[in-house]
Structure formats: structure tokens, C-alpha cells
N, C-alpha and C. Protein backbone atom coordinates (compact mmCIF):
# COMPACT_ATOMS: atom_id res chain seq x y z
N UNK A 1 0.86 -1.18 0.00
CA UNK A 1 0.00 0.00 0.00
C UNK A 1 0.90 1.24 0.00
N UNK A 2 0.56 2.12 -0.59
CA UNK A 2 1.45 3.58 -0.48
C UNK A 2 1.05 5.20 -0.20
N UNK A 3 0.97 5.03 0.43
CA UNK A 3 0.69 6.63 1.32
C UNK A 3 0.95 7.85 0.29
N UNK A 4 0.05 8.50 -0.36
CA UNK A 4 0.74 9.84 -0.30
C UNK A 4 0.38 10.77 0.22
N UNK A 5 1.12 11.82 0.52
CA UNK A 5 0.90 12.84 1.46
C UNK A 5 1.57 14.18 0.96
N UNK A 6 0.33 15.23 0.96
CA UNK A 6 0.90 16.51 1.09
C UNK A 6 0.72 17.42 1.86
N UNK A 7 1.57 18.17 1.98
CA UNK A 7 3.31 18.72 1.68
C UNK A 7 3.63 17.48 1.93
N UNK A 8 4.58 16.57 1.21
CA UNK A 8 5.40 15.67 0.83
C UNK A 8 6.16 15.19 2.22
N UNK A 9 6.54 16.40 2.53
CA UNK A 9 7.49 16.41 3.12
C UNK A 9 7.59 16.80 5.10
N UNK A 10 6.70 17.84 4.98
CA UNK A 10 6.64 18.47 6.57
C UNK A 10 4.97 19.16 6.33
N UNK A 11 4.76 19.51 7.61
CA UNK A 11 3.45 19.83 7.64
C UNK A 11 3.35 21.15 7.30
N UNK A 12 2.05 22.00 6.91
CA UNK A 12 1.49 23.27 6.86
C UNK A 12 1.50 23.63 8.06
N UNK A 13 2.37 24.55 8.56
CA UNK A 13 2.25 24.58 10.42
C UNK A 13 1.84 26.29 10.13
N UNK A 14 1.47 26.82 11.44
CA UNK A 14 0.81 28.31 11.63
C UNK A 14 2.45 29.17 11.97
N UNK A 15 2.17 30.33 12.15
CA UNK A 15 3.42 30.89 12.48
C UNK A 15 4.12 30.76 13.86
N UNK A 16 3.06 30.69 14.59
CA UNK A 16 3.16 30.54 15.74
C UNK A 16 3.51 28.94 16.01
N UNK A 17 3.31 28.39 15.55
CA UNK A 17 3.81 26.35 15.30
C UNK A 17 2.41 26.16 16.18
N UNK A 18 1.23 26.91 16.57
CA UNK A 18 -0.28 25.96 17.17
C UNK A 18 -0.83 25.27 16.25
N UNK A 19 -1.08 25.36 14.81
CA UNK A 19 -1.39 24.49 14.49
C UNK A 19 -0.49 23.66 13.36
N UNK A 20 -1.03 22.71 12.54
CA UNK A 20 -0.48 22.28 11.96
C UNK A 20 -1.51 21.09 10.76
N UNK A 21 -1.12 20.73 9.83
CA UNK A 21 -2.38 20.01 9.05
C UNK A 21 -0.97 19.58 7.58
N UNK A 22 -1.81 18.44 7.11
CA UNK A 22 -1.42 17.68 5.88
C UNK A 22 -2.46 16.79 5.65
N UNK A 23 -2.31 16.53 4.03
CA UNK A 23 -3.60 15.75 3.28
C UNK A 23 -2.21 14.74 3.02
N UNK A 24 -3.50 13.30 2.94
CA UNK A 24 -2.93 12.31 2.49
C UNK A 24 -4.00 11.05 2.23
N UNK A 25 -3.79 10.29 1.17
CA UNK A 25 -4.52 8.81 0.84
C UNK A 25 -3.90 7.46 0.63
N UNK A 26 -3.91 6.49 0.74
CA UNK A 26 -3.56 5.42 0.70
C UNK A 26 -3.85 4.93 -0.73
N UNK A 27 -3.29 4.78 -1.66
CA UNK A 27 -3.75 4.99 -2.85
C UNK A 27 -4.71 3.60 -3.15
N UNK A 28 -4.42 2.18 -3.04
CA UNK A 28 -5.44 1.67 -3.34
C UNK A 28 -6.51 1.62 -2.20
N UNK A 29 -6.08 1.31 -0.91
CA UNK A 29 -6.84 1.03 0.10
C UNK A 29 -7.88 2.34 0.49
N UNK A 30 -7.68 3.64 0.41
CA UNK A 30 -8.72 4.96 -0.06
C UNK A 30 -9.31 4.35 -1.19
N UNK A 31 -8.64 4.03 -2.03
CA UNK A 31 -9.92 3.97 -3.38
C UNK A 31 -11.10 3.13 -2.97
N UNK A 32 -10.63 2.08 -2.36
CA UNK A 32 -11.29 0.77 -2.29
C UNK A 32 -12.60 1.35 -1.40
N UNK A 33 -12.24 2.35 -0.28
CA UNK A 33 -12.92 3.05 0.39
C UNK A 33 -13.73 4.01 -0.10
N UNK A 34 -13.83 4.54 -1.30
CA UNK A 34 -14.68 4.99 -2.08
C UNK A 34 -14.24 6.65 -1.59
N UNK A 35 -13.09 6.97 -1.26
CA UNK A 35 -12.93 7.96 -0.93
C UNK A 35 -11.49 8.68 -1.58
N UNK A 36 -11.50 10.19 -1.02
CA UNK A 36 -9.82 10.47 -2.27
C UNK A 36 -9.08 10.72 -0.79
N UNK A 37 -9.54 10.53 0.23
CA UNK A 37 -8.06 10.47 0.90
C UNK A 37 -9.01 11.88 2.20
N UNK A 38 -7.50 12.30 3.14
CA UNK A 38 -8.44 13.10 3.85
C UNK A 38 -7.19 14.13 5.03
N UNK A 39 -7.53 14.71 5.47
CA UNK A 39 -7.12 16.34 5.74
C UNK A 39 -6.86 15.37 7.79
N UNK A 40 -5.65 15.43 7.72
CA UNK A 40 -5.33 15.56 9.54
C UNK A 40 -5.12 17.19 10.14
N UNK A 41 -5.55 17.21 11.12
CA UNK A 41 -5.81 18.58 11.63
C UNK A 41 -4.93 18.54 12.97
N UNK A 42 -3.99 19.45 13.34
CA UNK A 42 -3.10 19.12 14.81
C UNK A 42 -3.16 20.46 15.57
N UNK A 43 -3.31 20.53 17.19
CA UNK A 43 -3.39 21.14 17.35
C UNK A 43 -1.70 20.92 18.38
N UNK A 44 -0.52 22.01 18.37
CA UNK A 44 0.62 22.10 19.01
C UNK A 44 0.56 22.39 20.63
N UNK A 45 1.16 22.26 21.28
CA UNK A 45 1.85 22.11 22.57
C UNK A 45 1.64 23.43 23.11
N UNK A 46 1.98 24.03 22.20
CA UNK A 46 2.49 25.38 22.17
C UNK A 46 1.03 26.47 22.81
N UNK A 47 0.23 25.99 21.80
CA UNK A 47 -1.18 26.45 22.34
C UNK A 47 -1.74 26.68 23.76
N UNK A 48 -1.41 25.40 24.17
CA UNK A 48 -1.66 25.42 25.36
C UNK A 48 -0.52 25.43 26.21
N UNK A 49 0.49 26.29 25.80
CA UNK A 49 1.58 26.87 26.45
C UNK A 49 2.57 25.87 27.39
N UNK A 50 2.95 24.91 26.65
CA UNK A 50 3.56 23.57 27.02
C UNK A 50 4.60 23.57 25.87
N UNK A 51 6.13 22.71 26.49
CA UNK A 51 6.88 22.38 25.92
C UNK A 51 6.65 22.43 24.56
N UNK A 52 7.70 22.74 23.48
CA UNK A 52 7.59 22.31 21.64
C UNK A 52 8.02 20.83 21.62
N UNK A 53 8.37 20.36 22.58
CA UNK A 53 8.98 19.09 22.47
C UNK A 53 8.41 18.48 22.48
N UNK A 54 6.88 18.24 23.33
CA UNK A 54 5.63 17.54 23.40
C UNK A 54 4.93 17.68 21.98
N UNK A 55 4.68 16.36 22.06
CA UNK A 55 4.00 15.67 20.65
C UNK A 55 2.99 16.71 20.54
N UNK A 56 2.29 16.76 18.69
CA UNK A 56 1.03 18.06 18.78
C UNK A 56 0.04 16.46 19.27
N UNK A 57 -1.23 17.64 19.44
CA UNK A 57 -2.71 16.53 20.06
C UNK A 57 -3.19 17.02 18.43
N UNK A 58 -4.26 15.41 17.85
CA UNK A 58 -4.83 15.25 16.69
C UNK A 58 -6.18 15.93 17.29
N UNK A 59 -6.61 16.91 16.46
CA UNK A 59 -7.51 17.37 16.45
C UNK A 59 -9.28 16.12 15.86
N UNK A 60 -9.01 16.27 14.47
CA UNK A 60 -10.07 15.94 13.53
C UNK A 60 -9.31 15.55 11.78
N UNK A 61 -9.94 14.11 11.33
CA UNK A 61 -9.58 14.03 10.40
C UNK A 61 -10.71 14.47 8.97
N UNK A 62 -10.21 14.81 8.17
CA UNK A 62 -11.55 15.37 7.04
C UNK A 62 -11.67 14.54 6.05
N UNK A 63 -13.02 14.23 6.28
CA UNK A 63 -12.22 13.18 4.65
C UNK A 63 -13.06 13.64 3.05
N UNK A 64 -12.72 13.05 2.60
CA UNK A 64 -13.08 13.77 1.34
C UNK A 64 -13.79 12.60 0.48
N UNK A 65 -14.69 12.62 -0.47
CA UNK A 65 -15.06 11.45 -0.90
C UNK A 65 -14.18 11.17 -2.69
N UNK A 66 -14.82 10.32 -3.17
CA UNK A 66 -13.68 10.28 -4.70
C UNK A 66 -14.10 11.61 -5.59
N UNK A 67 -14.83 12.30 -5.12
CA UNK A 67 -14.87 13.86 -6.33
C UNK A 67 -14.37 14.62 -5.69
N UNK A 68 -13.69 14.46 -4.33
CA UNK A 68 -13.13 15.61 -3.64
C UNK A 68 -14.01 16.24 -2.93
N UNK A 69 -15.23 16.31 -2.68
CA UNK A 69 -15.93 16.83 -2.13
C UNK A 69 -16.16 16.12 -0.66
N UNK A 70 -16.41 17.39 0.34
CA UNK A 70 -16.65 16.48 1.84
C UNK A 70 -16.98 15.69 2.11
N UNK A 71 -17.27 14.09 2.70
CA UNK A 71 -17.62 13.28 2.72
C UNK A 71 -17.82 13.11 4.81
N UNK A 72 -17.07 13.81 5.37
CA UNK A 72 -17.44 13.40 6.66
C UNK A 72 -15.88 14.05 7.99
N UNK A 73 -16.26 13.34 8.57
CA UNK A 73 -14.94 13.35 10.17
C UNK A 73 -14.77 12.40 10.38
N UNK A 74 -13.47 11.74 10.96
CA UNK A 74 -13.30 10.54 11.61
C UNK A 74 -12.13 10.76 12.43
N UNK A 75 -12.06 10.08 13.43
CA UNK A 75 -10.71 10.11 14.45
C UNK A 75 -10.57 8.86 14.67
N UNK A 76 -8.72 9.01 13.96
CA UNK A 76 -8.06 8.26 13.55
C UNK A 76 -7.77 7.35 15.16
N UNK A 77 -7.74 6.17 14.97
CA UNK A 77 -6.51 5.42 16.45
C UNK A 77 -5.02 6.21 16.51
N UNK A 78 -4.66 6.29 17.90
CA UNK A 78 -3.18 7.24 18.14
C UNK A 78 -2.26 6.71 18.02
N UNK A 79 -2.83 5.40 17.03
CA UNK A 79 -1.23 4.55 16.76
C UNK A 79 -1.11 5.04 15.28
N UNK A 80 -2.02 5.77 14.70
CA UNK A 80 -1.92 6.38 13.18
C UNK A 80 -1.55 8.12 13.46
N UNK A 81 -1.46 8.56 14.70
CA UNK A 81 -1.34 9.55 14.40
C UNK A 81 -0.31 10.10 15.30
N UNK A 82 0.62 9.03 15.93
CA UNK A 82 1.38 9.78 16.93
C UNK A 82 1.41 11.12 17.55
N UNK A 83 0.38 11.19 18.45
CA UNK A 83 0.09 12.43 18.96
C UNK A 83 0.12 12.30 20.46
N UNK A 84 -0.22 13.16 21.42
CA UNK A 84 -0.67 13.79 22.46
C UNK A 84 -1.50 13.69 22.59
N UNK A 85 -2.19 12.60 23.15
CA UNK A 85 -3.85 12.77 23.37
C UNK A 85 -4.42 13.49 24.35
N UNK A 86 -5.19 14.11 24.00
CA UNK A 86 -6.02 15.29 24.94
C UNK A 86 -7.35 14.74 24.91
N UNK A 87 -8.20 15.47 26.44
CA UNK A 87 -9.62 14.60 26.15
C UNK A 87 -10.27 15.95 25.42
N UNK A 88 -11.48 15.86 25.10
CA UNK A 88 -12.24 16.60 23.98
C UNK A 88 -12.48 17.99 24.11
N UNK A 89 -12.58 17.64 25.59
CA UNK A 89 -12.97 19.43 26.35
C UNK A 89 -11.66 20.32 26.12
N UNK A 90 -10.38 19.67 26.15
CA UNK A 90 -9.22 20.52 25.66
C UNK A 90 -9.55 20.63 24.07
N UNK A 91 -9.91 20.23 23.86
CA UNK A 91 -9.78 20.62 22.25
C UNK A 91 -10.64 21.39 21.38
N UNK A 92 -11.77 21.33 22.32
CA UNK A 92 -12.80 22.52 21.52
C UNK A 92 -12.83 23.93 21.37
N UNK A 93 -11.66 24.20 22.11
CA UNK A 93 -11.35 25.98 21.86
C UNK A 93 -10.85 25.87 20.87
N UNK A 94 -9.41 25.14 20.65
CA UNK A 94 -8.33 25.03 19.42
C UNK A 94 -9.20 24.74 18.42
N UNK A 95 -9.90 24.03 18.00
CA UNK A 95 -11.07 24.06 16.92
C UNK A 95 -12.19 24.81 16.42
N UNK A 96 -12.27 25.88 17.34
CA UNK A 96 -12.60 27.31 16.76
C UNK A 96 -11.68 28.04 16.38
N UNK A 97 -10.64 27.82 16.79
CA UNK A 97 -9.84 29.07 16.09
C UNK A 97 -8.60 28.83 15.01
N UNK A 98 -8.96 27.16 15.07
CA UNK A 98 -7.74 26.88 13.92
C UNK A 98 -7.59 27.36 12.52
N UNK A 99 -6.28 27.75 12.41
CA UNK A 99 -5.77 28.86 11.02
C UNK A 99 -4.62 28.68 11.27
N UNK A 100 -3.74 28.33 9.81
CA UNK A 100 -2.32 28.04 10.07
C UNK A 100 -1.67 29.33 8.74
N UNK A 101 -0.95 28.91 7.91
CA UNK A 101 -0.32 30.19 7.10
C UNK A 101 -0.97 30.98 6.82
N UNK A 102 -0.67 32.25 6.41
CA UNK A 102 -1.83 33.33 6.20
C UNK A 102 -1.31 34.07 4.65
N UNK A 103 0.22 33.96 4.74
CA UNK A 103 0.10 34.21 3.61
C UNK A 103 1.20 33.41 2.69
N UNK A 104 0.70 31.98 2.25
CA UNK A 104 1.49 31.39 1.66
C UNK A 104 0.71 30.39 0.28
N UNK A 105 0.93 29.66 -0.06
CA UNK A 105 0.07 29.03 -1.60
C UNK A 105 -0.93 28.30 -0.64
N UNK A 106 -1.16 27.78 0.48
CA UNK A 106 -2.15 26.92 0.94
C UNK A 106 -3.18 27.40 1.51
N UNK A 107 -3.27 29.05 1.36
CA UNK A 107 -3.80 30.07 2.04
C UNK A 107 -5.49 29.07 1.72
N UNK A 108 -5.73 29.03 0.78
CA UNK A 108 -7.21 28.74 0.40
C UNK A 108 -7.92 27.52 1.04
N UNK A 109 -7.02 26.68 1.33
CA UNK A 109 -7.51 25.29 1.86
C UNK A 109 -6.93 25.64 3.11
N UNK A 110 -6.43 26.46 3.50
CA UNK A 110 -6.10 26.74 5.28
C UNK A 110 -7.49 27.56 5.85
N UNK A 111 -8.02 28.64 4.61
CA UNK A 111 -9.34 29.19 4.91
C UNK A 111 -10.14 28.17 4.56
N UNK A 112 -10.26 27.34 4.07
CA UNK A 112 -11.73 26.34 3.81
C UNK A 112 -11.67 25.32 5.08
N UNK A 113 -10.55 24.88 5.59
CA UNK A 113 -10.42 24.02 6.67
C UNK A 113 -10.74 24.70 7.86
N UNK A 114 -10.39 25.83 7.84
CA UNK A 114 -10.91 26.95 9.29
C UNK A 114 -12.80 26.85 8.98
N UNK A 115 -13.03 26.90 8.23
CA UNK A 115 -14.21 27.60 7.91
C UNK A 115 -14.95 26.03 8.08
N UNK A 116 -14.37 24.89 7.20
CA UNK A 116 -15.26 23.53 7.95
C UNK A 116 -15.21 23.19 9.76
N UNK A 117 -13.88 23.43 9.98
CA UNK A 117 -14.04 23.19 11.74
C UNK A 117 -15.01 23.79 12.20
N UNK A 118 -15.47 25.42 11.79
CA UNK A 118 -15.92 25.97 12.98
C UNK A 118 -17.26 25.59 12.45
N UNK A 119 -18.01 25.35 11.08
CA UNK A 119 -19.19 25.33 10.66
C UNK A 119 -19.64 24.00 11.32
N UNK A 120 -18.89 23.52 11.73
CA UNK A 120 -18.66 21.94 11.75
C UNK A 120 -18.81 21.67 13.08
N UNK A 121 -18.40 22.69 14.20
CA UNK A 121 -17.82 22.39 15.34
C UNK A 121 -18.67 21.87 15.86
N UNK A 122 -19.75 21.72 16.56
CA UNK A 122 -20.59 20.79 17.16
C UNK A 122 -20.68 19.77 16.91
N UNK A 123 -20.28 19.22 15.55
CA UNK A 123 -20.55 17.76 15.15
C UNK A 123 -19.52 17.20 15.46
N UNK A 124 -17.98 18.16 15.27
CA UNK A 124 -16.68 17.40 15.68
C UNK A 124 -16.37 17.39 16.90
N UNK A 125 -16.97 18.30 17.79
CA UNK A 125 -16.98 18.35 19.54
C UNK A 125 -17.74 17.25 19.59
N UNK A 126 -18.60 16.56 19.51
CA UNK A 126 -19.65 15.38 19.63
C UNK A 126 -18.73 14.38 19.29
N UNK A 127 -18.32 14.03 18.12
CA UNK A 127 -17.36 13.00 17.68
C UNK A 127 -16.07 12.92 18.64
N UNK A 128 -15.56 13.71 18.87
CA UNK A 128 -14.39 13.32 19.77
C UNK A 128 -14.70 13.29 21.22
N UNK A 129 -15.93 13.59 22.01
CA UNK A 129 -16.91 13.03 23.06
C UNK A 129 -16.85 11.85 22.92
N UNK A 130 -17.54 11.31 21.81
CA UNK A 130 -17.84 10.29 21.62
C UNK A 130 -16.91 9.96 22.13
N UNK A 131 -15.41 9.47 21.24
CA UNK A 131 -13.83 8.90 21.20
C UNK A 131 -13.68 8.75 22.63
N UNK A 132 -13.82 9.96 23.53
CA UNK A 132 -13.58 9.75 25.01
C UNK A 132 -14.59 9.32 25.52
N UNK A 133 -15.79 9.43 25.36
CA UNK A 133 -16.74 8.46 26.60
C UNK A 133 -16.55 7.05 25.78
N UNK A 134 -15.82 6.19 25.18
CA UNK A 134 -15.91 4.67 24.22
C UNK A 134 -14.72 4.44 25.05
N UNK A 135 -13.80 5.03 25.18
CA UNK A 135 -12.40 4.95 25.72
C UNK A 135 -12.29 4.98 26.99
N UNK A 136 -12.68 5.74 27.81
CA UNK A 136 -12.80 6.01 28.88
C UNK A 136 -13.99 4.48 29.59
N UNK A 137 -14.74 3.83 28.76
CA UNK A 137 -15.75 2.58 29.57
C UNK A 137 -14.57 1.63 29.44
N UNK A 138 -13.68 1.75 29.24
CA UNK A 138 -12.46 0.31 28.91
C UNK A 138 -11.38 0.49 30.17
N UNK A 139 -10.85 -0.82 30.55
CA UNK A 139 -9.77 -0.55 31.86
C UNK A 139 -8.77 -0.03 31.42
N UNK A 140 -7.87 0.90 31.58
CA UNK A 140 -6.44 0.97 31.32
C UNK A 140 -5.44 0.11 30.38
N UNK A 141 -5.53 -0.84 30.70
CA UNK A 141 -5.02 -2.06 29.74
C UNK A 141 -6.31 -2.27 28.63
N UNK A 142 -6.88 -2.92 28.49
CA UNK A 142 -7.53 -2.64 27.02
C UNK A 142 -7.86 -1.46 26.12
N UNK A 143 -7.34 -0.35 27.08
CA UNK A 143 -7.42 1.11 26.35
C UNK A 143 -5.89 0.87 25.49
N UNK A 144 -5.20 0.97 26.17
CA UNK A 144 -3.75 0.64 25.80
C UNK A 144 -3.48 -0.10 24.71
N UNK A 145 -4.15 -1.77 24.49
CA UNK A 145 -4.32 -2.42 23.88
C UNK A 145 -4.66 -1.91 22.37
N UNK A 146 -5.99 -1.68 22.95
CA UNK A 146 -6.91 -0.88 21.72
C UNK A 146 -6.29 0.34 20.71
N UNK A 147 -5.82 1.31 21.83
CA UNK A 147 -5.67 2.16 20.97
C UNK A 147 -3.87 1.50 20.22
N UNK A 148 -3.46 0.50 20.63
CA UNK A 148 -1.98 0.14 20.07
C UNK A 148 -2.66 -0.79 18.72
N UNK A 149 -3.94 -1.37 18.70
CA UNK A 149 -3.96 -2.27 17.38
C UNK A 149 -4.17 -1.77 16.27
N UNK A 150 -3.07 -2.19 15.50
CA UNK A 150 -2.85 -1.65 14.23
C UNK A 150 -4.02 -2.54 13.52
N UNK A 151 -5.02 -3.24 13.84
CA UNK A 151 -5.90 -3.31 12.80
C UNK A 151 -6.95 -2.19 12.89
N UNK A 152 -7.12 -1.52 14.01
CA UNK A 152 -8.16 -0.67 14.21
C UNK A 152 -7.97 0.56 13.71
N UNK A 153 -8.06 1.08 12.67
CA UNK A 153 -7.35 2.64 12.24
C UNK A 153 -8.47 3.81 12.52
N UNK A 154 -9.74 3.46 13.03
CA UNK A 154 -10.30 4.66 13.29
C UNK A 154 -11.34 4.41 14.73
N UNK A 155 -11.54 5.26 15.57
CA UNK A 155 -12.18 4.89 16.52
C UNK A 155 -13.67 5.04 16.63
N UNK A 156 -13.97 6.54 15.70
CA UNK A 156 -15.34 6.90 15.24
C UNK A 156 -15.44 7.41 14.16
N UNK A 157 -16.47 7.82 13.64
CA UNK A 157 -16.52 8.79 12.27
C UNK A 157 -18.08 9.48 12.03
N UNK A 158 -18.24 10.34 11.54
CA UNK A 158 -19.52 11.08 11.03
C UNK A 158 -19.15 11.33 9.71
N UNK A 159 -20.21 10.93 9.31
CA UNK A 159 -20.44 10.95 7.54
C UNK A 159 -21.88 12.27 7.04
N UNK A 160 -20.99 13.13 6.59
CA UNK A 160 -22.54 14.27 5.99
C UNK A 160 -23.54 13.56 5.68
């Protein structure tokens, strides 16, 4: 299977390094999924005025369907997204106000991604609720478990 991902290379980060975001699809295994792949959203350390050294926390993933057009949210397992997990209530400020370059070529999909979070925000505050009250009914060790199995790549999702 082969991943691609853009920026290729490093993420779209804000000036301030709070946020951060890259698109990417799995080229057959997205197709197969009837989808073109989908938008990770990060929110940095920094935000919440903590070490740069600390991993960013995954916000919300976007996904897109095969015409490119929105297709939904899903949050990924934290074994796909090496992050900082935060529970949901930390994360619903950073998801109103996420905006990363302001003036660079990604300007347009940095304003359309601001503009889906916040239009969005109740449905993606609900979805990552969700993630923590599913997580939170499990002991410590099967949380652990769970969120380490690499067969499980998403924990919830909302579809428009």
C-alpha cells in the first residue's frame, strides 16, 4: 500500500507552530474506500503553552469522498497519528480558532479548513466526546491495547 501525502514532506504549520495540518490517501486502500483520501488537523503544545517538544494533540480528520468533495470526520486510532492525546474538552477551543499560514500558496484550503471546523464544530466536539466516553468505559489495559492495534485505524466517524 502507499501513502501519499501533502506537503510531501513536513506539515502546513501556523506561524506561531499551534497548528499544523497535511492531506494524504492510501492509494489503493482509499480507493477501495470509495474515498480520495483526507485532511489531519493538529493542534501544538504550544497552544496550550507547554513544551515544543511535546507531541502536537490530533484534532479531527476530514475526509473527502472520490470527487473531492466532503464526505465526513473521523478520528483516527493514536497509533496512526502519533500524537498527544487530549480529552475533547481541551480541544474545543483550538477548533474554533484553527488557522495556520496566512500568507502562503495553501492560504485557500487553510481558509476552507478553518471555515469547515468551525461550521462543523458541534458535530466534531460530539465526535471526539464520543472517542472519550468509548475509551474512557475500557480498563487501562484494554485502552492501551486498543488504541496500540494496528488493525483498528479509526475509533469513530460522522459521515454528511
Amino acid at each position: 500500500m502507499t501513502t501519499i501525502r501533502i506537503p510531501e514532506e513536513k506539515d502546513v504549520i501556523s506561524d506561531d507552530r499551534a497548528f499544523r495540518w497535511f492531506f494524504h490517501f492510501h492509494s489503493e486502500a482509499e480507493q477501495g474506500r470509495q474515498t480520495h483520501g483526507h485532511f489531519h488537523i493538529y493542534v501544538g503544545p504550544q497552544y496550550f503553552g507547554e513544551p515544543a517538544s511535546q507531541k502536537p494533540s490530533h484534532i479531527i480528520a476530514v475526509e473527502l469522498d472520490s470527487d473531492g468533495d466532503l464526505d465526513g470526520f473521523f478520528v483516527p486510532n493514536s497509533w496512526t497519528t502519533d500524537e498527544h492525546m487530549r480529552a475533547a474538552d481541551e480541544l474545543k477551543a483550538p477548533l474554533l480558532c484553527f488557522m495556520t499560514v496566512k500568507n502562503s500558496p495553501s492560504r485557500l484550503l487553510d481558509l476552507w479548513l478553518a471555515a469547515l471546523t468551525t461550521f462543523f464544530s458541534a458535530e466534531i466536539s460530539e465526535l471526539i466526546s464520543r472517542r472519550d466516553l468509548f475509551l474512557n468505559n475500557m480498563s487501562a489495559s484494554s485502552r492501551a491495547a486498543y488504541l496500540s492495534d494496528r488493525q483498528i485505524d479509526r475509533i469513530c466517524e460522522w459521515k454528511v
